[in-house]
PDB file of N, CA and C in Angstrom:
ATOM      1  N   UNK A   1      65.019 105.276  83.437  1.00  0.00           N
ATOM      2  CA  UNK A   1      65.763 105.361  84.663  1.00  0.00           C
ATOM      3  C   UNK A   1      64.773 105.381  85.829  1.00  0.00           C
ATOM      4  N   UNK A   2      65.182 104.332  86.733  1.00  0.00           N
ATOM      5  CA  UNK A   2      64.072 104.466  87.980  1.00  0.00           C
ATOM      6  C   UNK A   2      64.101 105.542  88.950  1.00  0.00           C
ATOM      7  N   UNK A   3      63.658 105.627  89.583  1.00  0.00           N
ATOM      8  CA  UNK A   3      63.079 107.049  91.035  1.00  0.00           C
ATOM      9  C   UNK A   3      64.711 106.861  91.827  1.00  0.00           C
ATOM     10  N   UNK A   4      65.112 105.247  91.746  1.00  0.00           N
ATOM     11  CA  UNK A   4      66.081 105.594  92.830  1.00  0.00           C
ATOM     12  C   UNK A   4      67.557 105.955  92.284  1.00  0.00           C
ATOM     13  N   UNK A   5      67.752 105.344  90.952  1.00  0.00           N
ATOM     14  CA  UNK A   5      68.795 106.021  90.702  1.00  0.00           C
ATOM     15  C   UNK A   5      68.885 107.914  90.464  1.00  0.00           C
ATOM     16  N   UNK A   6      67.743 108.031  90.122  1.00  0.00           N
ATOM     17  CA  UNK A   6      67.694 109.628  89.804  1.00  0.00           C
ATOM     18  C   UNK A   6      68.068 110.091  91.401  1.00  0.00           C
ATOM     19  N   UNK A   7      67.424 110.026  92.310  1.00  0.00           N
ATOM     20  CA  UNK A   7      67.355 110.534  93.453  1.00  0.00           C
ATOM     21  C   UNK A   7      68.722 110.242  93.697  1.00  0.00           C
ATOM     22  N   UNK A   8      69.603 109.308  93.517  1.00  0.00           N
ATOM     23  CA  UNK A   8      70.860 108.965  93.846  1.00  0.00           C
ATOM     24  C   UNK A   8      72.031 110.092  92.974  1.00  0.00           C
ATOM     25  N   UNK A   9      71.761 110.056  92.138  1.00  0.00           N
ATOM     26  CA  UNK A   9      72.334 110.652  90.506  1.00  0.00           C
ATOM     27  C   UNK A   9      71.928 112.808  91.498  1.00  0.00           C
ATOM     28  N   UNK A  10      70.333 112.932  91.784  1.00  0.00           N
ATOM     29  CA  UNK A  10      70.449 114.152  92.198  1.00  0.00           C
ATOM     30  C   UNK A  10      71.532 114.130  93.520  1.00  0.00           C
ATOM     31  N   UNK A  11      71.726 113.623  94.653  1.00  0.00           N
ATOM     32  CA  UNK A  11      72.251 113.733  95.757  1.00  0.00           C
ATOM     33  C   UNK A  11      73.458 113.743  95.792  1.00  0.00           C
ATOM     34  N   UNK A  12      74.362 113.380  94.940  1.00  0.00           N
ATOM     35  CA  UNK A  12      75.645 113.351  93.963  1.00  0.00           C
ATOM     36  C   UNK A  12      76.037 114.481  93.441  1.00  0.00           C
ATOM     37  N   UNK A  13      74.639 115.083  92.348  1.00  0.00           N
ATOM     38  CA  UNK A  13      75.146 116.375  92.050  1.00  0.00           C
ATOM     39  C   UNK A  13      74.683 117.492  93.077  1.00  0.00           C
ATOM     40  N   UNK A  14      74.281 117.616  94.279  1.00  0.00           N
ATOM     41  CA  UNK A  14      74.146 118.240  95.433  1.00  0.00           C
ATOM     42  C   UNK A  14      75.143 118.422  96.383  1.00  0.00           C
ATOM     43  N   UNK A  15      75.806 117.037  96.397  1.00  0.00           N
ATOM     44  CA  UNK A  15      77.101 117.249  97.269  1.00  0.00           C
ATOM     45  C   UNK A  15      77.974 117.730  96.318  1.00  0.00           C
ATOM     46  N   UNK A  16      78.509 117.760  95.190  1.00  0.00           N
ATOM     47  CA  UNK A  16      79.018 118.169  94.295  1.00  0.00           C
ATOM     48  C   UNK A  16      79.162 119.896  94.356  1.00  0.00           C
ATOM     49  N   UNK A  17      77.839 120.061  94.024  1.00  0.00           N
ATOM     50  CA  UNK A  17      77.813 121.771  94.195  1.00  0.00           C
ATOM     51  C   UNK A  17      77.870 122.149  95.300  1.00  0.00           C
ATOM     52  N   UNK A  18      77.146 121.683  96.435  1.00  0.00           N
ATOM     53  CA  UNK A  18      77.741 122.082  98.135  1.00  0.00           C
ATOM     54  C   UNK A  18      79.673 122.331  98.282  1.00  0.00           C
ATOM     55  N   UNK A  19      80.249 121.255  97.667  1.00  0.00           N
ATOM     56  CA  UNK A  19      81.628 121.070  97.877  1.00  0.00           C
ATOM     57  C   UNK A  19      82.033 122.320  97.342  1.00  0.00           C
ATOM     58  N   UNK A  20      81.728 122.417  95.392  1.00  0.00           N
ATOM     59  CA  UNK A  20      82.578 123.498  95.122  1.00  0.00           C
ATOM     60  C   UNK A  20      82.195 124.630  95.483  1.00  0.00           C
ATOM     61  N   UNK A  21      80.804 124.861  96.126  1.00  0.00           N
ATOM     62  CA  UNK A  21      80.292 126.204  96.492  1.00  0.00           C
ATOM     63  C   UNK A  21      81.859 126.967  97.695  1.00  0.00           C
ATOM     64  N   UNK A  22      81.721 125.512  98.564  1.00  0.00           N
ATOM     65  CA  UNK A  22      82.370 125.641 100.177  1.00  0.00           C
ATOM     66  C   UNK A  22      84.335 125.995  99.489  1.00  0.00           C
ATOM     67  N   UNK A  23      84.600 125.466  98.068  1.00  0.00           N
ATOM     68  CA  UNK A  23      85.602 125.877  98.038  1.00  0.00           C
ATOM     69  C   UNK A  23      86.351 127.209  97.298  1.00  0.00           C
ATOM     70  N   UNK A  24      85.357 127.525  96.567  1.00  0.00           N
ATOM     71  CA  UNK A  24      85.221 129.126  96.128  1.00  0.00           C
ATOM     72  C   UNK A  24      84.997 129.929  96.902  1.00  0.00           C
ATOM     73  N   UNK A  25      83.917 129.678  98.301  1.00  0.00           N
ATOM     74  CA  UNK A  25      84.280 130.819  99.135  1.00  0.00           C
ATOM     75  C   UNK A  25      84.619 131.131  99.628  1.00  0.00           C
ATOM     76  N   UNK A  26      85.348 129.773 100.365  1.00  0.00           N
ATOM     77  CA  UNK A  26      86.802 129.699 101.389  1.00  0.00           C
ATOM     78  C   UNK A  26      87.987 129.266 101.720  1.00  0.00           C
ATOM     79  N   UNK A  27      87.721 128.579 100.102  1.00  0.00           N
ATOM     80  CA  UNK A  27      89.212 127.673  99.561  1.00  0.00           C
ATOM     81  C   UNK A  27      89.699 126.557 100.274  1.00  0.00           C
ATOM     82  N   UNK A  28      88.242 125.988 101.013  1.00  0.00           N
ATOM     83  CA  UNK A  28      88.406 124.768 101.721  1.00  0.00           C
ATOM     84  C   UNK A  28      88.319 123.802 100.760  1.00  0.00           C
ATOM     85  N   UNK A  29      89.180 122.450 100.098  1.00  0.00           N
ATOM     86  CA  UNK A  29      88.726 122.088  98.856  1.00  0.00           C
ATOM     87  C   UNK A  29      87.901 120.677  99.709  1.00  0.00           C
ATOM     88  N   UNK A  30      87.113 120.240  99.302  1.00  0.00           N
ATOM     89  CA  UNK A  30      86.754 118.747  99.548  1.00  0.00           C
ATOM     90  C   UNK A  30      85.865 118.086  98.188  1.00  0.00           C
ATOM     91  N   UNK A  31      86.288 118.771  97.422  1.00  0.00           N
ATOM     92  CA  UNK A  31      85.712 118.431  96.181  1.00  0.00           C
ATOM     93  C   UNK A  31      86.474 117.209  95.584  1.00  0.00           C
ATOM     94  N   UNK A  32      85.707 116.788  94.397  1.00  0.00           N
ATOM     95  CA  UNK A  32      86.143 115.393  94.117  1.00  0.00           C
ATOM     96  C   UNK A  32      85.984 114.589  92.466  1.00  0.00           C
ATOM     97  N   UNK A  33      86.603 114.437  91.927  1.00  0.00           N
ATOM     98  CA  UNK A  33      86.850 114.486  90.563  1.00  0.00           C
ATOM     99  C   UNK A  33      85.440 113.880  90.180  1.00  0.00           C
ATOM    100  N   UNK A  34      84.785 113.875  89.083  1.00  0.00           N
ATOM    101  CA  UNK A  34      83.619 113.775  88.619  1.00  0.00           C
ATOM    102  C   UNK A  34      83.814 112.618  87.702  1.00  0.00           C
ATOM    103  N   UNK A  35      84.835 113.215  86.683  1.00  0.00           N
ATOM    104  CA  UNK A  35      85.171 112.576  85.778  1.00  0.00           C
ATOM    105  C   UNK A  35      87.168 112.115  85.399  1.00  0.00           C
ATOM    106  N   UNK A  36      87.453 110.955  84.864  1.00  0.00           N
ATOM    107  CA  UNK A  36      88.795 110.721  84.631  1.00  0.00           C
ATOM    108  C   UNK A  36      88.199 110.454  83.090  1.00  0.00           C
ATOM    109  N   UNK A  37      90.224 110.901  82.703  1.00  0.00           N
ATOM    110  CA  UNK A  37      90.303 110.772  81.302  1.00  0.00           C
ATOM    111  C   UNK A  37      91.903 109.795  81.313  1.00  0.00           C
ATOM    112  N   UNK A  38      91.973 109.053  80.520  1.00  0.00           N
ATOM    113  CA  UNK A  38      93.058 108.658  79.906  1.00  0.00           C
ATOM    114  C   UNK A  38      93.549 107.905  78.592  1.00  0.00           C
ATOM    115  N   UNK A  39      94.004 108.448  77.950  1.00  0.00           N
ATOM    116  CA  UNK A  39      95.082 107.874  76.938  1.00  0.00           C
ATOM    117  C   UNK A  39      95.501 107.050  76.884  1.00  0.00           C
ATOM    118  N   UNK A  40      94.772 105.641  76.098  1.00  0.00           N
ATOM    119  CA  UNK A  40      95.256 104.269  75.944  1.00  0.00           C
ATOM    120  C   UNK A  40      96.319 104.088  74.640  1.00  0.00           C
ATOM    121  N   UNK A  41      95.978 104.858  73.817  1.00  0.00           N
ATOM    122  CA  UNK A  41      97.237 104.666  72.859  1.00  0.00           C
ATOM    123  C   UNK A  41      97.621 106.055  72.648  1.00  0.00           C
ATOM    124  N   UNK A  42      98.802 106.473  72.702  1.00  0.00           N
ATOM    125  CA  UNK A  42      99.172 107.615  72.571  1.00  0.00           C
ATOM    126  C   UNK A  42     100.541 107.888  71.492  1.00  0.00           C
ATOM    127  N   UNK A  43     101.244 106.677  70.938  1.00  0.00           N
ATOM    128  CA  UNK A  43     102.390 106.510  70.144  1.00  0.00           C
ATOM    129  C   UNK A  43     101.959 106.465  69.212  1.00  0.00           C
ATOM    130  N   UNK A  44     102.694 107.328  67.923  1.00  0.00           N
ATOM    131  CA  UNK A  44     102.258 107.102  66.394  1.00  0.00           C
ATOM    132  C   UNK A  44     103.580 106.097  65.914  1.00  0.00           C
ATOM    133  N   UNK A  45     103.079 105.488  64.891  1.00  0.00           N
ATOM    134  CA  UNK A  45     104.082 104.414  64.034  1.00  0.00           C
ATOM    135  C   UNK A  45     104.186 104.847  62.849  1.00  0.00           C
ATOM    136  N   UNK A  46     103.465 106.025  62.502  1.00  0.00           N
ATOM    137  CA  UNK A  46     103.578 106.679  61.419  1.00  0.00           C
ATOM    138  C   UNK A  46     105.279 107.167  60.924  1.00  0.00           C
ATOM    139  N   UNK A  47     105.815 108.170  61.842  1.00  0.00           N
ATOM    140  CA  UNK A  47     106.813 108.974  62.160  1.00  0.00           C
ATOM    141  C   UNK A  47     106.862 110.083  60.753  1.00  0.00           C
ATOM    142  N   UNK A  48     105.731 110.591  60.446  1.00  0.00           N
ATOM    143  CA  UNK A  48     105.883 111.712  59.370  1.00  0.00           C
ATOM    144  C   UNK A  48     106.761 112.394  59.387  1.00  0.00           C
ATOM    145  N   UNK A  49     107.356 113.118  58.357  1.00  0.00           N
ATOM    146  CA  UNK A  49     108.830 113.619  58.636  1.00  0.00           C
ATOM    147  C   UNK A  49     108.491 115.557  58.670  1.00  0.00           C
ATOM    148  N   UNK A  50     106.789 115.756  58.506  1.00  0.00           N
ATOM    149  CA  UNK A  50     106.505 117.271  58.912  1.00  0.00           C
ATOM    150  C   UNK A  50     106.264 117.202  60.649  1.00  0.00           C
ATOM    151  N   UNK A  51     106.104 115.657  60.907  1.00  0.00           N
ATOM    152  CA  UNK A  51     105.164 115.639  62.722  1.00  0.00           C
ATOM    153  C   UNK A  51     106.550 115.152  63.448  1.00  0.00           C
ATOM    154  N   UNK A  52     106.408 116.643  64.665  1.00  0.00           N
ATOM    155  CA  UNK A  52     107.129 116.713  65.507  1.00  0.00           C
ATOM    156  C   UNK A  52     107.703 116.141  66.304  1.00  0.00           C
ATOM    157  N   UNK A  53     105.921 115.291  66.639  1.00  0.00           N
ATOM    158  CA  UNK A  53     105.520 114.748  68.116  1.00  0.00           C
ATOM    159  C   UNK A  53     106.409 113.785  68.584  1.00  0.00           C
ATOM    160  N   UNK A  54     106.341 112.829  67.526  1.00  0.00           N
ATOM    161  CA  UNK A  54     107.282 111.475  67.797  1.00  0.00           C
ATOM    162  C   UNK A  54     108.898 111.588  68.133  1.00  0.00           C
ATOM    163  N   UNK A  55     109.493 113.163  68.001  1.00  0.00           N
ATOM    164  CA  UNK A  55     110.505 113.198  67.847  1.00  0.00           C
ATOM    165  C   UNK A  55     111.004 113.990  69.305  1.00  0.00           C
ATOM    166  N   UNK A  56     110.132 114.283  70.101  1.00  0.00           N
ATOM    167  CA  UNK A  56     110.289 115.231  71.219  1.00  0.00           C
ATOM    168  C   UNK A  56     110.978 114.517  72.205  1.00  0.00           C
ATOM    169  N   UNK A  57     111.858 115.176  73.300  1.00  0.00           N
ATOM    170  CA  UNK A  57     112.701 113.923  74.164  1.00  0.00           C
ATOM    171  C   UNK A  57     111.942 113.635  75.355  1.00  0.00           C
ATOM    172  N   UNK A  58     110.632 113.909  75.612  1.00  0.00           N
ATOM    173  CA  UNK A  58     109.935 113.782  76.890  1.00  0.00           C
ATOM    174  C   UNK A  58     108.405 112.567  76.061  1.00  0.00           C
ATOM    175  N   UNK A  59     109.272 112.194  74.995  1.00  0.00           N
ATOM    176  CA  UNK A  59     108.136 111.111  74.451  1.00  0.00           C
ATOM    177  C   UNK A  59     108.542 109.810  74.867  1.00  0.00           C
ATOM    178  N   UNK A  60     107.734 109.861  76.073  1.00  0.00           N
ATOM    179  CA  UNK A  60     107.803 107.986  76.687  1.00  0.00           C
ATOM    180  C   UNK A  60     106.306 107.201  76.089  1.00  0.00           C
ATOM    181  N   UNK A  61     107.302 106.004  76.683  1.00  0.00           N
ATOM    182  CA  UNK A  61     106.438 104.813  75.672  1.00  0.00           C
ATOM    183  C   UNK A  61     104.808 104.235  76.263  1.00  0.00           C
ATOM    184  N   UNK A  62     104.075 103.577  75.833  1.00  0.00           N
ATOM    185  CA  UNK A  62     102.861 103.810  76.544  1.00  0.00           C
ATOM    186  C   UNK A  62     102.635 103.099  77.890  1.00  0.00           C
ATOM    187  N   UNK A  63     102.010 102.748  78.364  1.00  0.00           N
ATOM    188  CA  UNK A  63     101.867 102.343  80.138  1.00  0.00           C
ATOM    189  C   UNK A  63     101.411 100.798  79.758  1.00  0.00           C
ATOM    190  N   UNK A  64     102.333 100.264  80.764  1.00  0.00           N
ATOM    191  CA  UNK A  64     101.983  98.489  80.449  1.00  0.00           C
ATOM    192  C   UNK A  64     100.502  98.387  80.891  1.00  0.00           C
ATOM    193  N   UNK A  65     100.095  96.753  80.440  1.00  0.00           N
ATOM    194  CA  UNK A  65      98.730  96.544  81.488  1.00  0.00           C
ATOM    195  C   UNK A  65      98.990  96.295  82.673  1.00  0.00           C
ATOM    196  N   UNK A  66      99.679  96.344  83.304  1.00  0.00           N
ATOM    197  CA  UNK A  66      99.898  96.407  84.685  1.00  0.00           C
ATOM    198  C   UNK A  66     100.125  97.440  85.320  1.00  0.00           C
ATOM    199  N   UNK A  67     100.702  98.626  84.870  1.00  0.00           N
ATOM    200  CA  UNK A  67     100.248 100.088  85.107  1.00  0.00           C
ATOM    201  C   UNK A  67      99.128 100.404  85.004  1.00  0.00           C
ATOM    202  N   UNK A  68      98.233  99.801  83.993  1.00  0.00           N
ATOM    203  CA  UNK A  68      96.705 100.647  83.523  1.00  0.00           C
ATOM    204  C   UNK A  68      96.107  99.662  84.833  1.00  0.00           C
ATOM    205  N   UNK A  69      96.392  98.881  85.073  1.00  0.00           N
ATOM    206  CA  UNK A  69      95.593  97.846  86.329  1.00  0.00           C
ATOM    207  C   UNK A  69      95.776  98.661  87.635  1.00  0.00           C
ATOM    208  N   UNK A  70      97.089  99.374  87.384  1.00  0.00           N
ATOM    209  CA  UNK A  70      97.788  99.879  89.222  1.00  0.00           C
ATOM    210  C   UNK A  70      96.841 101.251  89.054  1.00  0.00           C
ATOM    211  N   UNK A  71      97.134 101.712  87.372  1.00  0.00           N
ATOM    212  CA  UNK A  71      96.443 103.315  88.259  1.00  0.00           C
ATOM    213  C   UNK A  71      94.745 103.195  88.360  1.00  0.00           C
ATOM    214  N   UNK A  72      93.939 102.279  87.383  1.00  0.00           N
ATOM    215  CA  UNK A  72      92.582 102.524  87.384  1.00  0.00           C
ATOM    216  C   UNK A  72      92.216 101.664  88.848  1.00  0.00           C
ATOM    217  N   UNK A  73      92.996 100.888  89.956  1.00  0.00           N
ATOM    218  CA  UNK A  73      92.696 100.502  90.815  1.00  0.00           C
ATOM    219  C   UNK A  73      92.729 101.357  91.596  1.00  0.00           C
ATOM    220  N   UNK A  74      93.683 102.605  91.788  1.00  0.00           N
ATOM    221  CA  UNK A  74      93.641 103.830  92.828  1.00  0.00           C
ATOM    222  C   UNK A  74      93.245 104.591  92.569  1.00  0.00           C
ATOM    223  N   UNK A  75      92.463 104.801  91.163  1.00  0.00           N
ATOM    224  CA  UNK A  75      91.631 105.668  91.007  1.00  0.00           C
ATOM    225  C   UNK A  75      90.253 104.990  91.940  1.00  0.00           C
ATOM    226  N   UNK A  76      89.614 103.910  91.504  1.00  0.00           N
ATOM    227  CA  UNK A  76      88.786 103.468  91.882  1.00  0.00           C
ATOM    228  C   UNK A  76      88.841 103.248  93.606  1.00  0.00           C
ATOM    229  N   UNK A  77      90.121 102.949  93.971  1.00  0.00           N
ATOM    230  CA  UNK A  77      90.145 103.436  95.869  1.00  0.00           C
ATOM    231  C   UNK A  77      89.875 104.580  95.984  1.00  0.00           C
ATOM    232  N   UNK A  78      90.462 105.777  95.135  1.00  0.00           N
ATOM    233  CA  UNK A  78      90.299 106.929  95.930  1.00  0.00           C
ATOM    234  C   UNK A  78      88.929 107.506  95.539  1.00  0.00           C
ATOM    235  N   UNK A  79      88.472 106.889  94.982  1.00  0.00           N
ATOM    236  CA  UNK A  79      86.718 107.608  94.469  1.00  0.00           C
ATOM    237  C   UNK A  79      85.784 106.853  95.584  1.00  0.00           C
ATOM    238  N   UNK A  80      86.682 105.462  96.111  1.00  0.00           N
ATOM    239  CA  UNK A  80      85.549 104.982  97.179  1.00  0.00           C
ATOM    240  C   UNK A  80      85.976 105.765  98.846  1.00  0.00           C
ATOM    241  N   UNK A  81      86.899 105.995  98.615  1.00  0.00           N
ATOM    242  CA  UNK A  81      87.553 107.268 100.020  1.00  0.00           C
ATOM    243  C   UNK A  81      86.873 107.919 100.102  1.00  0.00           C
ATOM    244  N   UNK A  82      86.591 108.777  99.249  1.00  0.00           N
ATOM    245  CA  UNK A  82      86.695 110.256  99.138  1.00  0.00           C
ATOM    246  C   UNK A  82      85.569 110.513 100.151  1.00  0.00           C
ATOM    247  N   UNK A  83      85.601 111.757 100.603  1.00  0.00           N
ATOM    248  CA  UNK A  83      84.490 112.385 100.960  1.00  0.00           C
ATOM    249  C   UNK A  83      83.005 112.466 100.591  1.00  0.00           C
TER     250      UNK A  83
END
């Protein structure tokens, strides 16, 4: 890794800890997600008859590619926003 990404990579995690310092002590938040997670397959085709999961009424179906296009695009706006 070269001098400038490190120096970039430290100044990142500087504003980082400045932010959450400023919002623990005064509950000003301007902090800013680090990391995203999401769940590309989340449906079983199994349907075991001991597993619950598949059977629960708040089990929706998985997100088209055009959802995964809409949300990883506003993720990616709001990470270039942010503070």
């Amino acid at each position: 890794m070269d001098v400038l990404t490190l120096s970039k990579l430290g100044f990142k995690h500087s504003q980082n800890s400045v932010a959450e310092a400023l919002r623990i002590s005064t509950g000003y938040d301007i902090t800013k997600p680090v990391t995203f997670y999401g769940l590309i397959n989340e449906r079983c085709n199994v349907k075991c008859r001991q597993c619950e999961y598949w059977r629960l009424p708040q089990y929706k179906d998985e997100m088209t590619i055009e959802e995964w296009q809409n949300a990883l695009l506003s993720i990616k706006e709001f990470v270039a926003s942010s503070p």
